[in-house]
PDB file of N, CA and C in Angstrom:
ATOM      1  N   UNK A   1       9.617  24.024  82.081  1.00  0.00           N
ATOM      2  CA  UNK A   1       8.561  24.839  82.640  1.00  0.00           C
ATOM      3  C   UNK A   1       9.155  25.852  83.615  1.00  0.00           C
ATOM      4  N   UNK A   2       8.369  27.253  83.618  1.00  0.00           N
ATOM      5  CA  UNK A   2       8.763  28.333  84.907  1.00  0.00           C
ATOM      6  C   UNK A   2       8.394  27.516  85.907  1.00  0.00           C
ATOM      7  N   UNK A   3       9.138  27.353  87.231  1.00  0.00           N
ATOM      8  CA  UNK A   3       8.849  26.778  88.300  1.00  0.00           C
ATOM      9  C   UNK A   3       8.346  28.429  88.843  1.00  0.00           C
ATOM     10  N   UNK A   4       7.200  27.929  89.927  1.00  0.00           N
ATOM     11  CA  UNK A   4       6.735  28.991  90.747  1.00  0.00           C
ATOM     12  C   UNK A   4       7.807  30.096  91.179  1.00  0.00           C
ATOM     13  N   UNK A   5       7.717  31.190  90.801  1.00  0.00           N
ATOM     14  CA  UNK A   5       8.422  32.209  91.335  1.00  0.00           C
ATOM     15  C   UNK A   5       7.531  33.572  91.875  1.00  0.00           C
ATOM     16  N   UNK A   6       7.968  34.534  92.166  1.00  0.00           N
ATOM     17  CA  UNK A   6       6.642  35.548  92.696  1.00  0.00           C
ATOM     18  C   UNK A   6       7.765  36.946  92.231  1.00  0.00           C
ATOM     19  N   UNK A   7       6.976  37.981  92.275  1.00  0.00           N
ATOM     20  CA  UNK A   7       7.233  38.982  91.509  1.00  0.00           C
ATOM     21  C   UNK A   7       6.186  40.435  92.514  1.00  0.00           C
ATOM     22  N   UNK A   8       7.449  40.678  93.402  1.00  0.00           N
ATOM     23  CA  UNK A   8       6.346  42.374  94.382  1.00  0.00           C
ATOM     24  C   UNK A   8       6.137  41.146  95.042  1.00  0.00           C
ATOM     25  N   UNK A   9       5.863  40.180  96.047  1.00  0.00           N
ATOM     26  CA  UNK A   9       5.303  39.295  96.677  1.00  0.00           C
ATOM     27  C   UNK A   9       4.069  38.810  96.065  1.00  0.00           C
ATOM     28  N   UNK A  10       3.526  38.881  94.687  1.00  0.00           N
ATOM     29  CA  UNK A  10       2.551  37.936  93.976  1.00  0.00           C
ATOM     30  C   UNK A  10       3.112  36.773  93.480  1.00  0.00           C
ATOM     31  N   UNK A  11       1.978  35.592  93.356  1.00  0.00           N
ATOM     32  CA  UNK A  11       2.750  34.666  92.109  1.00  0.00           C
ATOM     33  C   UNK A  11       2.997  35.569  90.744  1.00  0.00           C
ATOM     34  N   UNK A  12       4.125  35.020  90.081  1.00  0.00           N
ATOM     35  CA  UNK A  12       4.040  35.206  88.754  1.00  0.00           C
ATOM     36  C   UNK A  12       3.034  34.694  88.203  1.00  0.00           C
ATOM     37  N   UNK A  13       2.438  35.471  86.770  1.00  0.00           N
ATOM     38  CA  UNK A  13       1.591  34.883  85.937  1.00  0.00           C
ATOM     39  C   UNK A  13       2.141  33.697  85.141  1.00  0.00           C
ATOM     40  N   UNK A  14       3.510  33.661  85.035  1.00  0.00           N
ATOM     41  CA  UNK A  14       4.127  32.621  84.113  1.00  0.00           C
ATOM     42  C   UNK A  14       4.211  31.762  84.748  1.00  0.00           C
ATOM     43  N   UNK A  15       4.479  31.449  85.246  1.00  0.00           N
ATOM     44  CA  UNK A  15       4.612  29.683  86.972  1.00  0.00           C
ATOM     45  C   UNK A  15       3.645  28.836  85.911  1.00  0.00           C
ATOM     46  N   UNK A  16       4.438  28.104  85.520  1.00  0.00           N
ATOM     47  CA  UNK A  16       3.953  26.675  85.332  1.00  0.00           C
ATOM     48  C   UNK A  16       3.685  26.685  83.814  1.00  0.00           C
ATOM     49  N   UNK A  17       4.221  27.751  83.077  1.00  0.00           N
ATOM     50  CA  UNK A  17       4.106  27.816  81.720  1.00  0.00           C
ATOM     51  C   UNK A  17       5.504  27.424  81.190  1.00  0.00           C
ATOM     52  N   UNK A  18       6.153  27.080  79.692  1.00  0.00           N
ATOM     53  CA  UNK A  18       7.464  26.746  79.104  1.00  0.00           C
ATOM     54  C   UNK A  18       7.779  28.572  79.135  1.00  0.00           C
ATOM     55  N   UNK A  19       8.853  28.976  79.070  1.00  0.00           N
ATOM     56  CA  UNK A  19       9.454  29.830  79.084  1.00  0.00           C
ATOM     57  C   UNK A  19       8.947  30.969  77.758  1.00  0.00           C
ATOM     58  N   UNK A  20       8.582  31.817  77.279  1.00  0.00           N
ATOM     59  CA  UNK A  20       8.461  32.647  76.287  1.00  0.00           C
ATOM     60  C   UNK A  20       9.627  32.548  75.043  1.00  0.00           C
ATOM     61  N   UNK A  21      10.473  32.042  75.138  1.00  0.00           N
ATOM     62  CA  UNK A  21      11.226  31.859  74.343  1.00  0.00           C
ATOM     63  C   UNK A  21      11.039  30.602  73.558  1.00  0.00           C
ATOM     64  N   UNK A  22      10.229  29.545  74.427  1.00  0.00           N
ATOM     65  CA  UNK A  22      10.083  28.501  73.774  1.00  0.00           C
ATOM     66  C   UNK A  22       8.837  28.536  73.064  1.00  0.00           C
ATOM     67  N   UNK A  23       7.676  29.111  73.543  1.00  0.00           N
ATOM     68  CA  UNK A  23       6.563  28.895  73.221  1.00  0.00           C
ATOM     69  C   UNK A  23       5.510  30.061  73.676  1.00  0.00           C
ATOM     70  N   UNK A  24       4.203  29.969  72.738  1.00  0.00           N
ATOM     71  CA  UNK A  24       3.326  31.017  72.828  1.00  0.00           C
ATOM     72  C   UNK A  24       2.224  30.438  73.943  1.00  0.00           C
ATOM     73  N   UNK A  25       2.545  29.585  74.946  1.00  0.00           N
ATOM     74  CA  UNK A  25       1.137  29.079  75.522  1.00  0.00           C
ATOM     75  C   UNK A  25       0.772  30.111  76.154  1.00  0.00           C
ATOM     76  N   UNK A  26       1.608  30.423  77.024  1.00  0.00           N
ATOM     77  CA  UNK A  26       1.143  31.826  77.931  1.00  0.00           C
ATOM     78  C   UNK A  26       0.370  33.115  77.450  1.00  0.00           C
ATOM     79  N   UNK A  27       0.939  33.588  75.972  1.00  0.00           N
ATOM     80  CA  UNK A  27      -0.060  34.491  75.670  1.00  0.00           C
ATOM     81  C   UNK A  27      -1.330  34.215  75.361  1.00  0.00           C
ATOM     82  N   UNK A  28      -1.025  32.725  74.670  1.00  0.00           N
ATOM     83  CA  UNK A  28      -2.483  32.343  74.220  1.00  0.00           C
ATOM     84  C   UNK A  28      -3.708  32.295  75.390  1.00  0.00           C
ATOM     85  N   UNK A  29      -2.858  31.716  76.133  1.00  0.00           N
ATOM     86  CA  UNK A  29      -3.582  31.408  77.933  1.00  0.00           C
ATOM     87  C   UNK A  29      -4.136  32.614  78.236  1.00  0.00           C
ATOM     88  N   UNK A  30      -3.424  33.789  78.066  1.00  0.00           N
ATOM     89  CA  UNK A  30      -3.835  34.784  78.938  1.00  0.00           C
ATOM     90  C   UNK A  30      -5.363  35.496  77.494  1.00  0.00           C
ATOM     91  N   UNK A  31      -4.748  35.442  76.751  1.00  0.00           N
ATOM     92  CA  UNK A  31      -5.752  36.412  75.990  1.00  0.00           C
ATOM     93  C   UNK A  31      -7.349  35.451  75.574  1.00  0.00           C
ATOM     94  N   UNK A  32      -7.062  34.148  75.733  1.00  0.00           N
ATOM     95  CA  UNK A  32      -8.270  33.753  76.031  1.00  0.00           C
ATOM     96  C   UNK A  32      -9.183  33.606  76.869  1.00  0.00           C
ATOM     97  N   UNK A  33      -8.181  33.821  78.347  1.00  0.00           N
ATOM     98  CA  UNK A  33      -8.627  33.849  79.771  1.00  0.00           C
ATOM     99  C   UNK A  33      -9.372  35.263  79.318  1.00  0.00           C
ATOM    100  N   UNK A  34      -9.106  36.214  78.497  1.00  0.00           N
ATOM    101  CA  UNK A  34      -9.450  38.142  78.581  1.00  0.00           C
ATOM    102  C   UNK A  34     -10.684  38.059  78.184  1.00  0.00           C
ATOM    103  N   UNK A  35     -10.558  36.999  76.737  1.00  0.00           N
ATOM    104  CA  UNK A  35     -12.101  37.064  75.982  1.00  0.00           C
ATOM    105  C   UNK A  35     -12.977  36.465  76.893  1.00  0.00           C
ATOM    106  N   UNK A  36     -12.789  34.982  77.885  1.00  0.00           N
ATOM    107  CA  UNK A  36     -13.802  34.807  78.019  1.00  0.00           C
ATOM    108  C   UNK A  36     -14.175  35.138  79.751  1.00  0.00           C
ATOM    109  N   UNK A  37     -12.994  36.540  80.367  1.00  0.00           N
ATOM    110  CA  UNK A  37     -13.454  37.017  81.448  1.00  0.00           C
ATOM    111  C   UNK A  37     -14.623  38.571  80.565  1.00  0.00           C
ATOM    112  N   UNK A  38     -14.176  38.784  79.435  1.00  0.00           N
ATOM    113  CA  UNK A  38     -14.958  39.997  78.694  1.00  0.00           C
ATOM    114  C   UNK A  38     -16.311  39.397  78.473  1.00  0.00           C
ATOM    115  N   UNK A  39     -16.643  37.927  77.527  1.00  0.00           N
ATOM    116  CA  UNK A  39     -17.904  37.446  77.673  1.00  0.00           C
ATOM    117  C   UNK A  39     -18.490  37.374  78.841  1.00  0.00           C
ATOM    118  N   UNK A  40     -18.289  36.965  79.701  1.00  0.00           N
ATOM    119  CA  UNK A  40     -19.062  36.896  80.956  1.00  0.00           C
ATOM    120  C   UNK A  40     -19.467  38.229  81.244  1.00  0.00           C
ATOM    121  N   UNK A  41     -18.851  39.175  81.380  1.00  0.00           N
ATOM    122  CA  UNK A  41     -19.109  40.697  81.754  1.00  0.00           C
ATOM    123  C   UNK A  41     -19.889  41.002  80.718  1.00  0.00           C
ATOM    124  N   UNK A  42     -19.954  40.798  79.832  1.00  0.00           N
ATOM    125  CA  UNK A  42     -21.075  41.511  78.466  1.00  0.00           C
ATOM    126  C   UNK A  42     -21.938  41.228  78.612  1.00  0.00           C
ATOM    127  N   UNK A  43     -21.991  39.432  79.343  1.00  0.00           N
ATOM    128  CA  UNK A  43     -23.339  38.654  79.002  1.00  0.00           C
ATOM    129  C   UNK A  43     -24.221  38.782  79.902  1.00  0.00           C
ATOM    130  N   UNK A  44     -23.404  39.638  81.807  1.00  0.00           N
ATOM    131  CA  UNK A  44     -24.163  39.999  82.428  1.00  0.00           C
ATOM    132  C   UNK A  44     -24.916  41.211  82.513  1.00  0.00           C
ATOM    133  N   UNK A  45     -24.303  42.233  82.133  1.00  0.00           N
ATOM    134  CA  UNK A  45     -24.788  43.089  81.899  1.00  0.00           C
ATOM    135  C   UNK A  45     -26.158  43.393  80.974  1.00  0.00           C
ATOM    136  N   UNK A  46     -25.762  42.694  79.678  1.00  0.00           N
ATOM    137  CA  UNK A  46     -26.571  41.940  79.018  1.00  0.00           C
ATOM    138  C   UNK A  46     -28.384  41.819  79.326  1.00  0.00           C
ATOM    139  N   UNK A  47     -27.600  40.284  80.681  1.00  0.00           N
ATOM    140  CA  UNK A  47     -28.832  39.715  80.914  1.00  0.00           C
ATOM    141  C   UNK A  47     -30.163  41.120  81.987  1.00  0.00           C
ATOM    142  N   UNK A  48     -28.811  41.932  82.857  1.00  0.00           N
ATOM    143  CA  UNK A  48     -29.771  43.095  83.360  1.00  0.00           C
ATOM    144  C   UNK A  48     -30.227  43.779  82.709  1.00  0.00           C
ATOM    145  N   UNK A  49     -30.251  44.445  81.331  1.00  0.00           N
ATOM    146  CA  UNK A  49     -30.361  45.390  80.281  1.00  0.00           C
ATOM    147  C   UNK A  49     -31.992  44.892  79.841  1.00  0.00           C
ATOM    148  N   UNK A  50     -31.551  43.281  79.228  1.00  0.00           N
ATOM    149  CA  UNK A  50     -32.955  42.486  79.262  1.00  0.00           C
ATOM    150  C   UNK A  50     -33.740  42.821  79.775  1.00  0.00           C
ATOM    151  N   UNK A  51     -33.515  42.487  81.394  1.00  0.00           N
ATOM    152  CA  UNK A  51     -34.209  42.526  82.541  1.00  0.00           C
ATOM    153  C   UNK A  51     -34.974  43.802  82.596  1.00  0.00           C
ATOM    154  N   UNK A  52     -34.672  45.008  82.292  1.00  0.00           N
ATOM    155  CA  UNK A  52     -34.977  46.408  82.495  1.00  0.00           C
ATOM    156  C   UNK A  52     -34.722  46.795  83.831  1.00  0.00           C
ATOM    157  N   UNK A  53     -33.772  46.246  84.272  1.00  0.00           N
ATOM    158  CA  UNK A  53     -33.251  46.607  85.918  1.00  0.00           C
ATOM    159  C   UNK A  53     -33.563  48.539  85.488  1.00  0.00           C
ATOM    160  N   UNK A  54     -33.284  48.480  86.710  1.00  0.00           N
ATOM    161  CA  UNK A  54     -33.896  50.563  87.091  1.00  0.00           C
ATOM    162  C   UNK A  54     -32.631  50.572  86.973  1.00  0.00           C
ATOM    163  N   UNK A  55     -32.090  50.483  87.400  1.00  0.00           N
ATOM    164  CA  UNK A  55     -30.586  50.403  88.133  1.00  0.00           C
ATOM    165  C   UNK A  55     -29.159  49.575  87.630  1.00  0.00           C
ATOM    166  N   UNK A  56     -28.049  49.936  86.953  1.00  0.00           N
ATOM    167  CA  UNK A  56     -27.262  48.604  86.981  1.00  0.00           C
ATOM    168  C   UNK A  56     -26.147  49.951  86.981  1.00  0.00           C
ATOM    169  N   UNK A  57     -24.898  49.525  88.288  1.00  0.00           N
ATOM    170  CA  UNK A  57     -24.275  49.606  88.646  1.00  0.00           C
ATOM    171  C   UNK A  57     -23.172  50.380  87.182  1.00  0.00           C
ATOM    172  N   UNK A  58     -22.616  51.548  87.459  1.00  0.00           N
ATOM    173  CA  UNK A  58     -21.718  52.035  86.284  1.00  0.00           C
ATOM    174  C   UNK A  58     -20.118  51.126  86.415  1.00  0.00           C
ATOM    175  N   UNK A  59     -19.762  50.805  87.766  1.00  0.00           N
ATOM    176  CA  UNK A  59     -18.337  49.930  87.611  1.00  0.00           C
ATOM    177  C   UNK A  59     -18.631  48.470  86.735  1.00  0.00           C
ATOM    178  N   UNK A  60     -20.013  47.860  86.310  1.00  0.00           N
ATOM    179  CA  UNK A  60     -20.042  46.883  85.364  1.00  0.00           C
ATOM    180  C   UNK A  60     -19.519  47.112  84.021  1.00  0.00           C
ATOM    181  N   UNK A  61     -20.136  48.323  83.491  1.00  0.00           N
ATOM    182  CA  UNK A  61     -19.879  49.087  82.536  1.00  0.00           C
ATOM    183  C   UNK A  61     -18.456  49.329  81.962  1.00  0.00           C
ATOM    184  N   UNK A  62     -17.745  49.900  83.399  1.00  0.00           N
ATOM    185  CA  UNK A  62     -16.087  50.249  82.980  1.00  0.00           C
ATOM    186  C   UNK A  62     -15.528  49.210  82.840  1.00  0.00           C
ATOM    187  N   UNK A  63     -15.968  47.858  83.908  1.00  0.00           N
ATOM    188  CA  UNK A  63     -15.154  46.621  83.946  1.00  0.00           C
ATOM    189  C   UNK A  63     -15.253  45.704  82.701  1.00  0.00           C
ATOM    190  N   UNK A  64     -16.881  46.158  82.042  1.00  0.00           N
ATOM    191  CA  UNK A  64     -17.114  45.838  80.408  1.00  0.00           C
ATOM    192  C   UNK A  64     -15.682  46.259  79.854  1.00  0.00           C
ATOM    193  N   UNK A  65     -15.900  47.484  79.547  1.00  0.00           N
ATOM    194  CA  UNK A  65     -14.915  47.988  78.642  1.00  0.00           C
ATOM    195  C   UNK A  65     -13.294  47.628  78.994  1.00  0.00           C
ATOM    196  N   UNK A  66     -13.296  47.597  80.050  1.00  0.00           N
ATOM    197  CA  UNK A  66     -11.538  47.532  80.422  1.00  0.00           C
ATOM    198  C   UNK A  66     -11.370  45.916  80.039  1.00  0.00           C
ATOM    199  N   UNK A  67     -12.172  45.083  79.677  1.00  0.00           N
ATOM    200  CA  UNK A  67     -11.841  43.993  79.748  1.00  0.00           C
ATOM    201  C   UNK A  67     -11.710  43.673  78.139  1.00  0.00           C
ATOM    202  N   UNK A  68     -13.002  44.471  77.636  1.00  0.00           N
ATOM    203  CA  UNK A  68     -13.132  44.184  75.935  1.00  0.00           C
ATOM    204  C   UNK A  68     -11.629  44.827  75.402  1.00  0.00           C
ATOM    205  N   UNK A  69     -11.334  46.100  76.639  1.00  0.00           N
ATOM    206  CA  UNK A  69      -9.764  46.616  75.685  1.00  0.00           C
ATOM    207  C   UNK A  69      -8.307  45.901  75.728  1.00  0.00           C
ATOM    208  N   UNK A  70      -8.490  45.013  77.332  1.00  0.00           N
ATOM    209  CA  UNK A  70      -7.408  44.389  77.331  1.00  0.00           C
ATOM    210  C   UNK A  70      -7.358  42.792  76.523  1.00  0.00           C
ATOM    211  N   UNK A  71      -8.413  42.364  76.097  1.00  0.00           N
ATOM    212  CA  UNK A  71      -8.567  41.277  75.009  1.00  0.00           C
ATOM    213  C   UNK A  71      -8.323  41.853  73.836  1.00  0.00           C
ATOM    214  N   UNK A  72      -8.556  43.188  73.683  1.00  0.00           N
ATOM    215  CA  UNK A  72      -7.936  43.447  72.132  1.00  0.00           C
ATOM    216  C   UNK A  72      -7.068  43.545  72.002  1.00  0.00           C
ATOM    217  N   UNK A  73      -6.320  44.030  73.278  1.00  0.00           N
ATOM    218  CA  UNK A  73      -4.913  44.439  72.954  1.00  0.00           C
ATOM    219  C   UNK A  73      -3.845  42.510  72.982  1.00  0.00           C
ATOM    220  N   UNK A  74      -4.681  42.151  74.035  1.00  0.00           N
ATOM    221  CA  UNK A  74      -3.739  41.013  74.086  1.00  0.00           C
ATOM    222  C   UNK A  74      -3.695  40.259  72.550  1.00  0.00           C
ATOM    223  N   UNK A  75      -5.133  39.950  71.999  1.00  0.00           N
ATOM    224  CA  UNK A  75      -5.145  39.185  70.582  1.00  0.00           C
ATOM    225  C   UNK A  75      -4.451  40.095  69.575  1.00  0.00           C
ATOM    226  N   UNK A  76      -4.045  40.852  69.678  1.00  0.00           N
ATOM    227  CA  UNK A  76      -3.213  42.139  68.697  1.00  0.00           C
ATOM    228  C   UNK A  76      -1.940  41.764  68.485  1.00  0.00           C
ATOM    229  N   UNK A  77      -1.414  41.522  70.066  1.00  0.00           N
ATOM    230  CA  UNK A  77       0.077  41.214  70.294  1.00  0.00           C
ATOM    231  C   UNK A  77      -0.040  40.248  69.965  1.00  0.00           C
ATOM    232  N   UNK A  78      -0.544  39.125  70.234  1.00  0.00           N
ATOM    233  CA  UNK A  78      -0.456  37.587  69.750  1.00  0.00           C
ATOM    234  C   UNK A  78      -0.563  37.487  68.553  1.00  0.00           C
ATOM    235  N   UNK A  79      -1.309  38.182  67.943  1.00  0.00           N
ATOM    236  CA  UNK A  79      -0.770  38.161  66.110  1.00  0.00           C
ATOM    237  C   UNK A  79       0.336  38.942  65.763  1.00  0.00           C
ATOM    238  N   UNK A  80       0.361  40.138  66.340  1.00  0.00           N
ATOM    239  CA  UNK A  80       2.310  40.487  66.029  1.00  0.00           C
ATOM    240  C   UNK A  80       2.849  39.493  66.009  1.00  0.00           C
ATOM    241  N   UNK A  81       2.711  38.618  67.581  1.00  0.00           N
ATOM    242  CA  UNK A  81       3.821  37.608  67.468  1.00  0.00           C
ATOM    243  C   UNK A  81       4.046  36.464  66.739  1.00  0.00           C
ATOM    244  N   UNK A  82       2.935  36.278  66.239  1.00  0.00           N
ATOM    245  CA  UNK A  82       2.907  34.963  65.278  1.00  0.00           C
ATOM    246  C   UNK A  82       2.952  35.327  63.763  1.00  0.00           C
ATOM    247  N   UNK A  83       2.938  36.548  63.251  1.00  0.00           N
ATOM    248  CA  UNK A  83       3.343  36.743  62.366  1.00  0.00           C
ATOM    249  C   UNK A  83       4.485  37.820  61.809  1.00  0.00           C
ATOM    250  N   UNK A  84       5.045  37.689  62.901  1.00  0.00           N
ATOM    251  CA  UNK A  84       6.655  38.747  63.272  1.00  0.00           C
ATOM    252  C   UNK A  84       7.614  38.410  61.657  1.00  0.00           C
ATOM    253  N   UNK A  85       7.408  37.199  61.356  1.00  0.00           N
ATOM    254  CA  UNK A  85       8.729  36.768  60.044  1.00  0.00           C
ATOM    255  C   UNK A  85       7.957  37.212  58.627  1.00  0.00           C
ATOM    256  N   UNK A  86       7.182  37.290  58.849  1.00  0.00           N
ATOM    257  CA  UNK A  86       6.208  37.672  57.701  1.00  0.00           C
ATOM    258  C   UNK A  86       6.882  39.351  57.860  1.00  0.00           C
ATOM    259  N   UNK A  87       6.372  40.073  58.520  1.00  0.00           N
ATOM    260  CA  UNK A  87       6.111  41.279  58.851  1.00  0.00           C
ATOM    261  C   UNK A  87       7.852  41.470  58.589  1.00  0.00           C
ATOM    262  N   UNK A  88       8.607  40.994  58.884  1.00  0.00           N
ATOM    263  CA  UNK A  88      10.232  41.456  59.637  1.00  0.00           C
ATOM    264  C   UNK A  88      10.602  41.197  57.686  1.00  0.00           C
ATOM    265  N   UNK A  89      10.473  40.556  56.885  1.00  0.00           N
ATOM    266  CA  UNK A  89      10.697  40.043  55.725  1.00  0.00           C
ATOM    267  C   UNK A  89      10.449  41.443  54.660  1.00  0.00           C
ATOM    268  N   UNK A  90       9.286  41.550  54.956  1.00  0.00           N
ATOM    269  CA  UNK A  90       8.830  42.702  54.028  1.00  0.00           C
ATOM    270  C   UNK A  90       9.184  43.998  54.632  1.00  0.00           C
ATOM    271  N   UNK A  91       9.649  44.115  55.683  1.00  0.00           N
ATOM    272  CA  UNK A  91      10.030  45.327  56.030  1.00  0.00           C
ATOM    273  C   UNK A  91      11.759  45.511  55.609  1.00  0.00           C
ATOM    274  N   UNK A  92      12.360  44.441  55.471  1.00  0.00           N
ATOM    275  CA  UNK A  92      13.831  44.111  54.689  1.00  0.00           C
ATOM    276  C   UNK A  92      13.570  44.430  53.364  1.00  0.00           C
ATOM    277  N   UNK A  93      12.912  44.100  52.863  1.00  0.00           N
ATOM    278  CA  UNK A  93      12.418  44.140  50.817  1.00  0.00           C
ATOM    279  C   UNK A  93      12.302  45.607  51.003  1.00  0.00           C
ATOM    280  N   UNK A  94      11.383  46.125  51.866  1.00  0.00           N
ATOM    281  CA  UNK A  94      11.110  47.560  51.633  1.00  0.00           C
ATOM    282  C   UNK A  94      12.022  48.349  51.278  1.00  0.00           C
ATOM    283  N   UNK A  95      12.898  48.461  52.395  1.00  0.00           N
ATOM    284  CA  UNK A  95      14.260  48.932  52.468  1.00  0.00           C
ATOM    285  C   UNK A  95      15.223  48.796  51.541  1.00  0.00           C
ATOM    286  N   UNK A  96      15.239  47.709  51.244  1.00  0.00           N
ATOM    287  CA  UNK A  96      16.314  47.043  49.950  1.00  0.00           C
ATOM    288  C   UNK A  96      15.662  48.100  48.937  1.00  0.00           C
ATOM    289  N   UNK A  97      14.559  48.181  48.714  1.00  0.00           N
ATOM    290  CA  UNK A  97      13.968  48.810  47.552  1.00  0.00           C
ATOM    291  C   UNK A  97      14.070  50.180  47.057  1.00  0.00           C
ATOM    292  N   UNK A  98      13.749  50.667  48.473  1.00  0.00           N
ATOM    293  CA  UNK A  98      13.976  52.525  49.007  1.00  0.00           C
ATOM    294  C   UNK A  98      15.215  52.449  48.995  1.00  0.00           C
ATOM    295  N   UNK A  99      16.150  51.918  49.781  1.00  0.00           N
ATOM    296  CA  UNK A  99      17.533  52.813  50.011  1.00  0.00           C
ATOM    297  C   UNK A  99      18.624  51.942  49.353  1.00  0.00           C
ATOM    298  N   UNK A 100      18.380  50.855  49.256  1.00  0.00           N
ATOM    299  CA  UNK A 100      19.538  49.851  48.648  1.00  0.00           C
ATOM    300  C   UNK A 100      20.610  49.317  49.859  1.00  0.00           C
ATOM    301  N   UNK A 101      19.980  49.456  51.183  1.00  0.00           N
ATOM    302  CA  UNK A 101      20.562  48.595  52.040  1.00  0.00           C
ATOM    303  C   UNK A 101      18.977  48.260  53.525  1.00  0.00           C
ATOM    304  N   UNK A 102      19.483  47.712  54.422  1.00  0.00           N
ATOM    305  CA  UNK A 102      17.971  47.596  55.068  1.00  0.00           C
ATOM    306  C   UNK A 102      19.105  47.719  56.606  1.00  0.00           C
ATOM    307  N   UNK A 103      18.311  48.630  57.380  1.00  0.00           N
ATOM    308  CA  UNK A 103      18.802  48.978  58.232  1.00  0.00           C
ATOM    309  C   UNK A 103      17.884  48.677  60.135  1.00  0.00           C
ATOM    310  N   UNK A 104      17.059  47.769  59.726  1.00  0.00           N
ATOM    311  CA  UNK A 104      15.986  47.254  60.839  1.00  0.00           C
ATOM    312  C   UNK A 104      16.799  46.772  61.960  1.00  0.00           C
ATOM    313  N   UNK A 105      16.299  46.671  63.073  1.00  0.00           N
ATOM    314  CA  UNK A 105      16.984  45.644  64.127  1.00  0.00           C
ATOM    315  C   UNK A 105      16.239  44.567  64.185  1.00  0.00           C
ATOM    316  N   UNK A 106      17.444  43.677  63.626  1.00  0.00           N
ATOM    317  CA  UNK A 106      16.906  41.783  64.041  1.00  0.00           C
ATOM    318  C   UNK A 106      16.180  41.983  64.631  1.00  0.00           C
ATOM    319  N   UNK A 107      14.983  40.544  64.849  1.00  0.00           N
ATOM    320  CA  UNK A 107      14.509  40.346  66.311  1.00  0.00           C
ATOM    321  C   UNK A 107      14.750  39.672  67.140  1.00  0.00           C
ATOM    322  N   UNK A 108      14.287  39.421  68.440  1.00  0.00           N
ATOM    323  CA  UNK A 108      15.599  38.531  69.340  1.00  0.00           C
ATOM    324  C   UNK A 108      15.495  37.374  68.713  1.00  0.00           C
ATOM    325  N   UNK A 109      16.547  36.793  69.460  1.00  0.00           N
ATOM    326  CA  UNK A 109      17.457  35.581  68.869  1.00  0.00           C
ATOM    327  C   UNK A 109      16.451  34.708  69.284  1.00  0.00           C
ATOM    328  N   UNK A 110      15.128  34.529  70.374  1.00  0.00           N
ATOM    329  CA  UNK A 110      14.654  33.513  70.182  1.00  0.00           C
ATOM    330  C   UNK A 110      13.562  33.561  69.624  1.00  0.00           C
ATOM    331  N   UNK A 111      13.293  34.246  69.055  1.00  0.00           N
ATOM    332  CA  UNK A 111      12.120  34.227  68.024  1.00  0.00           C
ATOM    333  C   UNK A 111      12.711  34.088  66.209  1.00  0.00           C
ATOM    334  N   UNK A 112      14.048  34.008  66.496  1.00  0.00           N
ATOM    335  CA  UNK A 112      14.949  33.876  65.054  1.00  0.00           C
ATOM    336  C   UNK A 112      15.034  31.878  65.250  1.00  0.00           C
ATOM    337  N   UNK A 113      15.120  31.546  67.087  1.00  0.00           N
ATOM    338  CA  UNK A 113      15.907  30.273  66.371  1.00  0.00           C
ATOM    339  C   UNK A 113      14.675  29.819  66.986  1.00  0.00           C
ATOM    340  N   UNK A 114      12.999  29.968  66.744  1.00  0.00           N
ATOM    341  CA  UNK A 114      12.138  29.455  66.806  1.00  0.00           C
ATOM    342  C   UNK A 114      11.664  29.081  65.538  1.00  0.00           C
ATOM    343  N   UNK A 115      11.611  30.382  64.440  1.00  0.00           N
ATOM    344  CA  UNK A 115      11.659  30.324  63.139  1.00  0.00           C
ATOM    345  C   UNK A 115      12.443  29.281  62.344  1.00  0.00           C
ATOM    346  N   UNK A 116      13.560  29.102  62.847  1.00  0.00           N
ATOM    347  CA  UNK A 116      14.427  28.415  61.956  1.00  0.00           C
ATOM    348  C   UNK A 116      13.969  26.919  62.358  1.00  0.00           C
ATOM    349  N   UNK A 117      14.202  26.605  63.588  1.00  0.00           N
ATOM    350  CA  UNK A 117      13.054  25.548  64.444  1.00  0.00           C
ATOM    351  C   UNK A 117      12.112  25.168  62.989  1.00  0.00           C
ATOM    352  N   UNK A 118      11.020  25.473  63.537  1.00  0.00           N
ATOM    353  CA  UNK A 118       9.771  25.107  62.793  1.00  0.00           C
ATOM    354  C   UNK A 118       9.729  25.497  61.304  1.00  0.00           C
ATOM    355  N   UNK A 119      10.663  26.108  60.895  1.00  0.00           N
ATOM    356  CA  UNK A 119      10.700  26.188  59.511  1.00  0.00           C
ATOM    357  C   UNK A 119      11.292  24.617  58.675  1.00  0.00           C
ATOM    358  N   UNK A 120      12.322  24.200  59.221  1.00  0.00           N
ATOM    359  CA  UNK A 120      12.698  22.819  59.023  1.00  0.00           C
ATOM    360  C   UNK A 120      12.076  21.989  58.922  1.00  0.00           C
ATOM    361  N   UNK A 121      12.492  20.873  57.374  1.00  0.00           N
ATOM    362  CA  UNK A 121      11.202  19.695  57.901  1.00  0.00           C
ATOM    363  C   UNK A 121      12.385  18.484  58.383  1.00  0.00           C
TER     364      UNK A 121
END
């Protein structure tokens, strides 16, 4: 596990997660923490819209959206990352096909000896 460290004088977000090299908890952690800080913001807004408030505040609105964009972006990356060998495979075939050699850069080494990891039975 990251033992507590801080980063600018904040905690790190990683403190107390396995390292990124070992494992996806952290992204998963964070991009579900996004969706369900984005539900709450939808659902309040939501419930004032219902309401027919006169009035509802425009920073709800932006904090809607900034939240629905940073859950998309996070669940985006988290499927890059979980399907990086898929993706890295066919982009080798491509190449082989077009030029008759494949000229990509590996990806790091620990997402190669994670693959090889869990590919094993």
């Amino acid at each position: 596990m990251v033992t507590r460290h801080y980063v600018g004088g904040a905690p790190c977000p990683g403190s107390g997660f396995p390292p990124i090299e070992q494992d996806d908890a952290r992204l998963m952690r964070c991009a579900a923490d996004a969706e369900s800080d984005f539900q709450r913001a939808y659902d309040a807004v939501g419930r004032l819209e219902d309401a027919r408030t006169n009035w509802i505040d425009p920073a709800l609105f932006i904090r809607r959206a900034a939240l629905a964009s940073h859950a998309v972006k996070l669940e985006r990356r988290l499927k890059r990352h979980l399907d990086w060998p898929a993706r890295y495979r066919r982009s080798i075939a491509r190449q082989m096909e077009r030029q008759g050699y494949a000229w990509a850069e590996p990806p790091p080494l620990y997402l190669v000896e994670r693959e090889t990891v869990s590919s094993e039975p």
